[in-house]
Each structure stands twice: as structure tokens, then as C-alpha cells.
Protein backbone atom coordinates (compact mmCIF):
# COMPACT_ATOMS: atom_id res chain seq x y z
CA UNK A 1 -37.40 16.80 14.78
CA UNK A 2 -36.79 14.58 18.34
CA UNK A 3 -38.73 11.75 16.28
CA UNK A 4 -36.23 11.96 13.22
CA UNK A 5 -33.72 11.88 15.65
CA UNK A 6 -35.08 8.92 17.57
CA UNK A 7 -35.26 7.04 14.36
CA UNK A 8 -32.16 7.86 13.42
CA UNK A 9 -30.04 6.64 16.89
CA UNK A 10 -32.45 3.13 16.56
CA UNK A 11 -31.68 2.29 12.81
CA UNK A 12 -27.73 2.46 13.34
CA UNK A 13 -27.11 -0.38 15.71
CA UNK A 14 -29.22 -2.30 13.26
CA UNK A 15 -27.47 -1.05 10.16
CA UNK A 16 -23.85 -1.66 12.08
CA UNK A 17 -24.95 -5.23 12.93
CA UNK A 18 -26.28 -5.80 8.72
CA UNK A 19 -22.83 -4.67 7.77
CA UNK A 20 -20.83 -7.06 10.02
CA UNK A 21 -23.22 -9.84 8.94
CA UNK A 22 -22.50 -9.14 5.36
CA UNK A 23 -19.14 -8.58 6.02
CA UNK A 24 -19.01 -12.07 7.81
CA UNK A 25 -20.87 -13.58 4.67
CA UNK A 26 -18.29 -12.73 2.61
CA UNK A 27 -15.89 -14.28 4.00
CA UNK A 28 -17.30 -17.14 3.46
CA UNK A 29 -19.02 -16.94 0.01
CA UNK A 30 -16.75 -16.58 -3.12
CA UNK A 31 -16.89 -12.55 -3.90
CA UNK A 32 -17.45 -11.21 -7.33
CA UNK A 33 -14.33 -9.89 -8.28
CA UNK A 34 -13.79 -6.63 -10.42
CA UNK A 35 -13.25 -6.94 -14.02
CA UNK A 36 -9.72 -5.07 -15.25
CA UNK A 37 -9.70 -5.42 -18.70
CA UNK A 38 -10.81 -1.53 -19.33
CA UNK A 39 -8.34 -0.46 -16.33
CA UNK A 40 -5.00 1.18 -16.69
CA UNK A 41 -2.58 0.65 -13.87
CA UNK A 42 -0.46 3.10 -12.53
CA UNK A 43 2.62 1.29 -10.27
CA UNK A 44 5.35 3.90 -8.86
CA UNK A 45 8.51 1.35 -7.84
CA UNK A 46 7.31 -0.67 -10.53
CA UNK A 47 10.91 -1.85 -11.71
CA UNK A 48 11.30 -4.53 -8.98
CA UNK A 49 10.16 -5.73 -5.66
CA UNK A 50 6.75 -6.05 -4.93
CA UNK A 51 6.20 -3.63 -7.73
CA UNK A 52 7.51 -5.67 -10.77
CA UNK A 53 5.20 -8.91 -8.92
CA UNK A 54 2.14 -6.10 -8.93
CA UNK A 55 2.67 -5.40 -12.41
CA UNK A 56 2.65 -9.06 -12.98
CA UNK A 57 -0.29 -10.14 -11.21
CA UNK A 58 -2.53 -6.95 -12.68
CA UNK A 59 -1.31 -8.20 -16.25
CA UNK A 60 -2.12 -11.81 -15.50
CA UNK A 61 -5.66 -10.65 -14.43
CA UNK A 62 -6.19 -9.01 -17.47
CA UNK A 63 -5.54 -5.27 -17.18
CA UNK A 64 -5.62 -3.52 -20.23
CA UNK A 65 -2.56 -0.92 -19.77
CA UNK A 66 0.60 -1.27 -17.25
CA UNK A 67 2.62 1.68 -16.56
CA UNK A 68 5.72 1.65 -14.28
CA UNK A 69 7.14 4.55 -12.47
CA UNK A 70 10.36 4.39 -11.06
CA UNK A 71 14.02 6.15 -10.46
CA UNK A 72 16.20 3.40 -12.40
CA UNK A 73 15.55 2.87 -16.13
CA UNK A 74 17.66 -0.72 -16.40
CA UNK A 75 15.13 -2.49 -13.68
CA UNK A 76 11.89 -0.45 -15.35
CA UNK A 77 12.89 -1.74 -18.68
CA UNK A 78 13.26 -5.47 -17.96
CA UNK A 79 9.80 -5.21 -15.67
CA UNK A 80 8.10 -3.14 -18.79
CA UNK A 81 9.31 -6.29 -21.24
CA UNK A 82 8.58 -8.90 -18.82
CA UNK A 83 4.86 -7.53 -19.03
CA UNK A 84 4.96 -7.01 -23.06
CA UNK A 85 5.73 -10.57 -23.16
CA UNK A 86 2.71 -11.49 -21.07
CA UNK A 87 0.58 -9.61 -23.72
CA UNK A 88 -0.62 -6.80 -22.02
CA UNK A 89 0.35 -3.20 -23.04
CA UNK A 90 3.45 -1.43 -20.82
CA UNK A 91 5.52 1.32 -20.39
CA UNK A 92 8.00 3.09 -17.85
CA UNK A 93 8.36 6.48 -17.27
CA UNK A 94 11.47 7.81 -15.46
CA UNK A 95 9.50 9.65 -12.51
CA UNK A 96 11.11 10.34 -8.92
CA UNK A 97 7.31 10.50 -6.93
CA UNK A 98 9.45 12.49 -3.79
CA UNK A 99 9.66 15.13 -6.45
CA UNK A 100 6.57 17.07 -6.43
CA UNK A 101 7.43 19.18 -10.26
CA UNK A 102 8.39 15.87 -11.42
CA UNK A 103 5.17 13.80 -10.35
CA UNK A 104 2.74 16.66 -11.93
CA UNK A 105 4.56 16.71 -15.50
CA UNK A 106 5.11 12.86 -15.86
CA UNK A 107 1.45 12.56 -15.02
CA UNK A 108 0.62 15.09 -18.14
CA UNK A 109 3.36 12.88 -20.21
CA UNK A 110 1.09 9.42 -19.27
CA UNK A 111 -2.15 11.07 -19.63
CA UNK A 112 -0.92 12.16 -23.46
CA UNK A 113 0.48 9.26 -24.28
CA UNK A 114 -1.13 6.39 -22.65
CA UNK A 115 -4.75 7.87 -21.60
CA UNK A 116 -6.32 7.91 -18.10
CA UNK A 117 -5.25 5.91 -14.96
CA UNK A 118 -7.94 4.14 -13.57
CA UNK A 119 -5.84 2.06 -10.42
CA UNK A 120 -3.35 3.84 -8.94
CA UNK A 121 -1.02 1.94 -7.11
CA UNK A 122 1.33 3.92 -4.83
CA UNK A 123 4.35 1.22 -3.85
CA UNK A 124 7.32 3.33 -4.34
CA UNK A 125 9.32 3.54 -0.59
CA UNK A 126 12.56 3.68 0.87
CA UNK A 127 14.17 2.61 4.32
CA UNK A 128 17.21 4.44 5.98
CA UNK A 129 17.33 1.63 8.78
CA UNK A 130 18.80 3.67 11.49
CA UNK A 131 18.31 5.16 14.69
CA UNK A 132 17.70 8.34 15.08
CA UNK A 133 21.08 9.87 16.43
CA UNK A 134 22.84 8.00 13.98
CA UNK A 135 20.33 9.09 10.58
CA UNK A 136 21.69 11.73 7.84
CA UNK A 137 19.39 14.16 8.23
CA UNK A 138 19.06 14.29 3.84
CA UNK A 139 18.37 10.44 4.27
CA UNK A 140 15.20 11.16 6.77
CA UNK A 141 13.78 13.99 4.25
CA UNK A 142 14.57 11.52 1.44
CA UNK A 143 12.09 8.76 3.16
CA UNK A 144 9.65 11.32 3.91
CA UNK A 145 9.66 13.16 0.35
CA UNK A 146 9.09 9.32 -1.14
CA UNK A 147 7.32 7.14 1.49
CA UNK A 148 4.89 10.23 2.33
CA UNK A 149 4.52 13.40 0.24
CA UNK A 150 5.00 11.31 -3.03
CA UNK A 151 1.41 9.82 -2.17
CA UNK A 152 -0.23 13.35 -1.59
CA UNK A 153 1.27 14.66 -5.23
CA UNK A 154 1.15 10.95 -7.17
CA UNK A 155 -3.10 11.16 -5.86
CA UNK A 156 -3.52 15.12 -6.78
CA UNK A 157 -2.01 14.61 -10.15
CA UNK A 158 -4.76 11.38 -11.09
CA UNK A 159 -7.56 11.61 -8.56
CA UNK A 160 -9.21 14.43 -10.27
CA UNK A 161 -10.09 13.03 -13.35
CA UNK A 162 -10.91 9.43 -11.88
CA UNK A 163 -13.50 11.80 -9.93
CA UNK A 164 -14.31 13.40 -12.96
CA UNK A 165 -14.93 9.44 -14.96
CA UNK A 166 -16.14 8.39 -11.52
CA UNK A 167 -13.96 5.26 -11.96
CA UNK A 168 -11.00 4.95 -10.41
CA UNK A 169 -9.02 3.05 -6.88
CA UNK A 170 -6.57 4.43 -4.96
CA UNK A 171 -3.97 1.68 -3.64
CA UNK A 172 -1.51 2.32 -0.92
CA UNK A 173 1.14 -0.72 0.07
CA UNK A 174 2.19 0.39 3.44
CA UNK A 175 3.25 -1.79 6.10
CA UNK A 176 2.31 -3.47 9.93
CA UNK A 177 4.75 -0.93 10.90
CA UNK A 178 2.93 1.56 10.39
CA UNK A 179 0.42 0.16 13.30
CA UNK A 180 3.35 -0.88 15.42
CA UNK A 181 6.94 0.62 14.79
CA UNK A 182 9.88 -0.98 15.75
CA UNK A 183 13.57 0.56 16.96
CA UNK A 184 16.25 1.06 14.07
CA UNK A 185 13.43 2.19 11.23
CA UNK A 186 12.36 5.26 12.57
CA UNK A 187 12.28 7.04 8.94
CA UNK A 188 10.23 4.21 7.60
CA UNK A 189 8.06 3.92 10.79
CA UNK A 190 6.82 7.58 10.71
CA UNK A 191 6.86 7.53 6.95
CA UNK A 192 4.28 4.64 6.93
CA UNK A 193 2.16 6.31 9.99
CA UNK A 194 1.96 9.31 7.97
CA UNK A 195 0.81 7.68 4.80
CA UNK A 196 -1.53 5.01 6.92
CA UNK A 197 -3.43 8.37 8.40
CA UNK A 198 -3.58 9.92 5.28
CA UNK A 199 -5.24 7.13 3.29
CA UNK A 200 -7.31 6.26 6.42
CA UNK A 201 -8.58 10.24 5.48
CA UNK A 202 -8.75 9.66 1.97
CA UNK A 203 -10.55 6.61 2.15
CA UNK A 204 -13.24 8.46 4.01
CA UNK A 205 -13.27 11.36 2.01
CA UNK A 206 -14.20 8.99 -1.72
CA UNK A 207 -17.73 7.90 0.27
CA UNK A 208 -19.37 10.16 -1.02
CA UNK A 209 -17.46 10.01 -4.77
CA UNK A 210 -19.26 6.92 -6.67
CA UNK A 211 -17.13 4.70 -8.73
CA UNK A 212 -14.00 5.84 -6.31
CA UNK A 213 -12.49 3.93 -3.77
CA UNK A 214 -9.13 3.01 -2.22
CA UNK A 215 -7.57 0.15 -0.82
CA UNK A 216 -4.50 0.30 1.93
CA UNK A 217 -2.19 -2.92 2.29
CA UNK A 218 -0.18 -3.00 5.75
CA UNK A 219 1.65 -6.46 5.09
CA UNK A 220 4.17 -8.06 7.86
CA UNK A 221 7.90 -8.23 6.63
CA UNK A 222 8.02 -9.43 3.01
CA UNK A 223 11.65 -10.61 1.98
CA UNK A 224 12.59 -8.44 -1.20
CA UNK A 225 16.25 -6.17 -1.14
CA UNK A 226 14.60 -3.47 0.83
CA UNK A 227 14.81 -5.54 4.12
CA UNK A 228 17.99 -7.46 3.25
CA UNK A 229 19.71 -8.34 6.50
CA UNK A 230 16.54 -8.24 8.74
CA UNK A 231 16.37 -10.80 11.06
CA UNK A 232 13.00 -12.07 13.28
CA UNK A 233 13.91 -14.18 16.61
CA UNK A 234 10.96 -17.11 15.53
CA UNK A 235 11.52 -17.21 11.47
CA UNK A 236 9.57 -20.36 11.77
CA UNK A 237 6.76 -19.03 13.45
CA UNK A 238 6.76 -15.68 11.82
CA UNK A 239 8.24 -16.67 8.06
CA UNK A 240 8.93 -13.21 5.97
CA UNK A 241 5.76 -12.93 2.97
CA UNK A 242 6.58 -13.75 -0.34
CA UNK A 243 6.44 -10.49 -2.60
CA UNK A 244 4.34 -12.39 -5.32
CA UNK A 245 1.83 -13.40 -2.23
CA UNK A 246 1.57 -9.47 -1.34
CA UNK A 247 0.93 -8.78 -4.97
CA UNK A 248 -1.61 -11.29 -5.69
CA UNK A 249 -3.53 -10.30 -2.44
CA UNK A 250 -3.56 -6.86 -2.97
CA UNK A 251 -4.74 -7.18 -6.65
CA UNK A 252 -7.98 -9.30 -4.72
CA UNK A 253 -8.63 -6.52 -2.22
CA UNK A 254 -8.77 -4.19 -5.38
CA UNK A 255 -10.84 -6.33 -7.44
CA UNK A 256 -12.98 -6.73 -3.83
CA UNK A 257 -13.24 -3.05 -3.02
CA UNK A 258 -11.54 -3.83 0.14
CA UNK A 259 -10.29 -0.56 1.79
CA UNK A 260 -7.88 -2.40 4.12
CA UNK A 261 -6.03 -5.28 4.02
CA UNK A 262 -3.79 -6.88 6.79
CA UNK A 263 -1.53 -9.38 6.01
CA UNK A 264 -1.19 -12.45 7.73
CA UNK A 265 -4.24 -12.40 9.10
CA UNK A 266 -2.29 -12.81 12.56
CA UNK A 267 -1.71 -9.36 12.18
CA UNK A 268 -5.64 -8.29 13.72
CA UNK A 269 -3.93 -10.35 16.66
CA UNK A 270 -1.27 -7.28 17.01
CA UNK A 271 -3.16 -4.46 16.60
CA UNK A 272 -6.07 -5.88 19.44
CA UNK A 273 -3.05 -6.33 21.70
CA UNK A 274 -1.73 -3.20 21.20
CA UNK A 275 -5.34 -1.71 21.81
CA UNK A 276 -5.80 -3.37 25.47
CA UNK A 277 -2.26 -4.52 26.76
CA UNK A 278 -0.03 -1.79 29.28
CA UNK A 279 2.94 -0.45 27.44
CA UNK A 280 5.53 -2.83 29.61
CA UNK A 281 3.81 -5.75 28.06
CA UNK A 282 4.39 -4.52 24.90
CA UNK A 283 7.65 -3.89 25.57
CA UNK A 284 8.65 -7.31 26.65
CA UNK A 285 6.75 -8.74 23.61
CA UNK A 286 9.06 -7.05 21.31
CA UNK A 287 11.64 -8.28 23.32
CA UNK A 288 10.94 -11.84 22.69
CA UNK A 289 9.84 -11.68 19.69
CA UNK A 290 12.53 -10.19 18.37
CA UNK A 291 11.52 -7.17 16.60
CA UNK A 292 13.56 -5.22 19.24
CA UNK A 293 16.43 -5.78 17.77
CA UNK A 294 15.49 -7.21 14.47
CA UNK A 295 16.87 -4.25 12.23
CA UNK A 296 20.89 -4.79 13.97
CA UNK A 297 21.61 -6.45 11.13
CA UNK A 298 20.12 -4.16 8.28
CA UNK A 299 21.63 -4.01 5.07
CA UNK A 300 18.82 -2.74 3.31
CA UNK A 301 19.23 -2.50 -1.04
CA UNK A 302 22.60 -2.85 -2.82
């Protein structure tokens, strides 16, 4: 038994250093890249955002079904054309994910009339953008119910059958703030934390479940209506991400098998600092960076 164990404790460093090696190689060598063309896609928010650019960039890369979930039918319908004219197969469904009764019997209507998901893409989120003395106490529950809990039924209602196919990927866009939060967000913030941990979980839970994964996206602050108003000290130095450059990276981490994805890379640079530097220092970078006051003036989505 001690010599299993032995053998055991001496093979890890060595299979910890292969993986970083590979990991390293791969950076550098062009990956092979997952074929779609037998994958249905699965986008809640889909109607516009970063959602109507995923839809986009999964139907440029060949998907063979788009569906779009979402709470207004007027921006689902123009995304769900948008992606018929591309050629690919779409439709919407009218599904509100922060409503657990509604989640489980729009999944039944897509798996009757469409088929199995294969990629499900979990994008839908909200931001109340204020403090916490001055948030309606229905508007926090509303970002939780959506941002959080819409994740834990959107994944019960699909997972088991992508088990049950053992194909299927799991995709969370989340945000940097969920690594570091900022003042005047504090829904979103906690929201995102919550969902970050419970992908984190997930993600660990599919190794054992072949032909499952999951991929989580944190990106920095992307300019689409959500943020409207949000202002960084240094725009030059830290310009907002383009919504089609989230999409078309997060499409690559799928078709990589890439459980997490940071974006800009710059972003590693925050969460080391935040991992060694005294909470004062953190402080005062906020201050001058701006992200201290950065949501005074929110406007958020008209």
C-alpha cells in the first residue's frame, strides 16, 4: 500500500509539469478546433448584445441549429432572421431563464420541436447599477433570479440528456467582476461570483462525464446597452471589448475545450495582484484606475 502511495505522490509533479508543457504548446501551435455542424446551440439573451453577435459567430462557424431565448419577442425576431439569412436554421422561444416553471417547459417545447441541445450557452444577465442602500430590493432578487439561479435551472433542464448522448458544453459568459467587484454593481458583482463558483463546481463535476465539458468567459467591460454610461479613468489604456470580439473568442474556447477564458489577457495581471497585494493597495488601484467610481454615471439599458 505505502509503495502505491509513494508512486502515486512522485508521478503528480511530473504529470502537473506535462500538462503546463502542453498547455504552453498550445499556445503556440494552431489547435484543432471542434467541428459544429451536428451541434445545436442554445443562447438565453440571444435577441441582442453579445447574444445576437454569439448567435452570429456559431452560425458563421457552421452550427447546424440556433435557438434564442429571451424576454422580448421584437429583438429575438430580428436576431432569429438575421441568422435565417446566414443559412443556418433558427428560432426564438419567449423564455424568462429567472423563472424556474418557465425554463423547465420551454426546454420540453425546444426538445419537441427542434431536437437536443448540444452547446448551451448561458448569456442572459441583468445589472441594477446601484449601491446597496439605494437598490429596490425586487431589482436585487430580479439580478439574482436571472444572473444566478437561471444557470442552475437553464443546466438541469439540458445537462441530463447531453450526459445521457455524452456530447454536450456548458458555456457561461460571466464577467472580470466576478474576480474583482467594483462599488455601484453590487447585484451584478455577487450575481457573477455566484455563477463563477458554481461553474468553477460544475466544471469539475463533467471530469468524469466523457464528451461533456464547459467553458466560463469572465471578459473586462464590453460596450453593449447593458453598461451604457460607464465610464473607465484610462479609456485609452483600458478600451471597453467589442461584443463581436467576446463572441468570436468564446465560440474558440468552445471549439478548444477551454474551461476558462479571461479576456484581455491583461486580466491574469488582476487576478495575480489581487492574490499577493495588501487590501490598501488594492484600494488605491481602484482609485486610480477608475473603477471606484466608474459606475457614477450608469445608465444601464433603455
Amino acid at each position: 500500500m505505502i509503495w502505491k502511495w509513494l508512486g502515486a505522490l512522485l508521478l503528480f509533479p511530473v504529470q502537473v509539469v506535462y500538462l503546463v508543457v502542453k498547455a504552453a504548446v498550445c499556445l503556440v501551435l494552431p489547435p484543432r478546433l471542434r467541428d459544429l455542424s451536428r451541434e445545436n446551440v442554445l443562447v438565453t439573451g440571444g435577441g441582442r448584445g453579445i447574444g445576437r453577435h454569439l448567435a452570429r459567430e456559431f452560425a458563421r462557424r457552421g452550427a447546424r441549429k440556433i435557438i434564442l431565448w429571451g424576454r422580448t419577442e421584437k429583438c429575438l425576431k430580428e436576431t432569429t432572421e438575421e441568422i435565417r439569412m446566414m443559412g443556418t436554421e433558427c428560432h426564438y422561444f419567449i423564455c424568462d431563464v429567472g423563472n424556474r416553471e418557465e425554463v423547465y417547459r420551454q426546454a420540453k417545447a425546444v426538445r419537441e420541436k427542434v431536437g437536443d441541445i448540444t452547446i448551451l450557452v448561458n448569456n442572459a444577465a441583468v445589472v441594477h447599477g446601484k449601491s446597496l442602500m439605494d437598490s429596490d430590493d425586487d431589482a436585487l432578487l430580479k439580478s439574482q433570479h436571472i444572473n444566478t439561479l437561471g444557470q442552475f435551472w437553464t443546466t438541469k433542464a439540458f445537462l441530463p440528456r447531453m450526459l445521457e448522448l455524452q456530447n454536450g458544453h456548458i458555456v457561461c459568459l460571466n464577467s472580470v467582476l466576478a474576480l474583482s467587484a467594483i462599488p455601484g454593481a453590487i447585484d451584478y458583482c455577487t450575481s457573477k461570483a455566484s455563477s463563477f463558483a458554481f461553474m468553477e463546481s460544475l466544471t469539475l463535476g463533467l471530469l468524469d462525464c466523457p464528451g461533456v465539458n464547459a467553458t466560463t468567459v469572465l471578459p473586462f467591460h464590453t460596450s453593449t446597452e447593458m453598461f451604457q454610461g460607464m465610464r473607465i479613468r484610462f479609456p485609452s489604456l483600458f478600451p471597453p471589448l467589442k461584443p463581436e470580439t467576446v463572441a468570436r473568442r468564446t465560440v474558440e474556447a468552445v471549439q478548444m475545450n477551454q474551461a476558462f477564458l479571461l479576456l484581455p489577457w491583461t486580466m491574469h495581471v488582476l487576478v495575480i495582484l489581487k492574490s499577493i497585494l495588501p487590501q490598501a493597495a488594492l484600494e488605491e488601484i481602484h482609485k486610480f484606475s477608475g473603477s471606484y467610481t466608474c459606475m457614477n454615471t450608469f445608465k444601464g439599458r433603455t
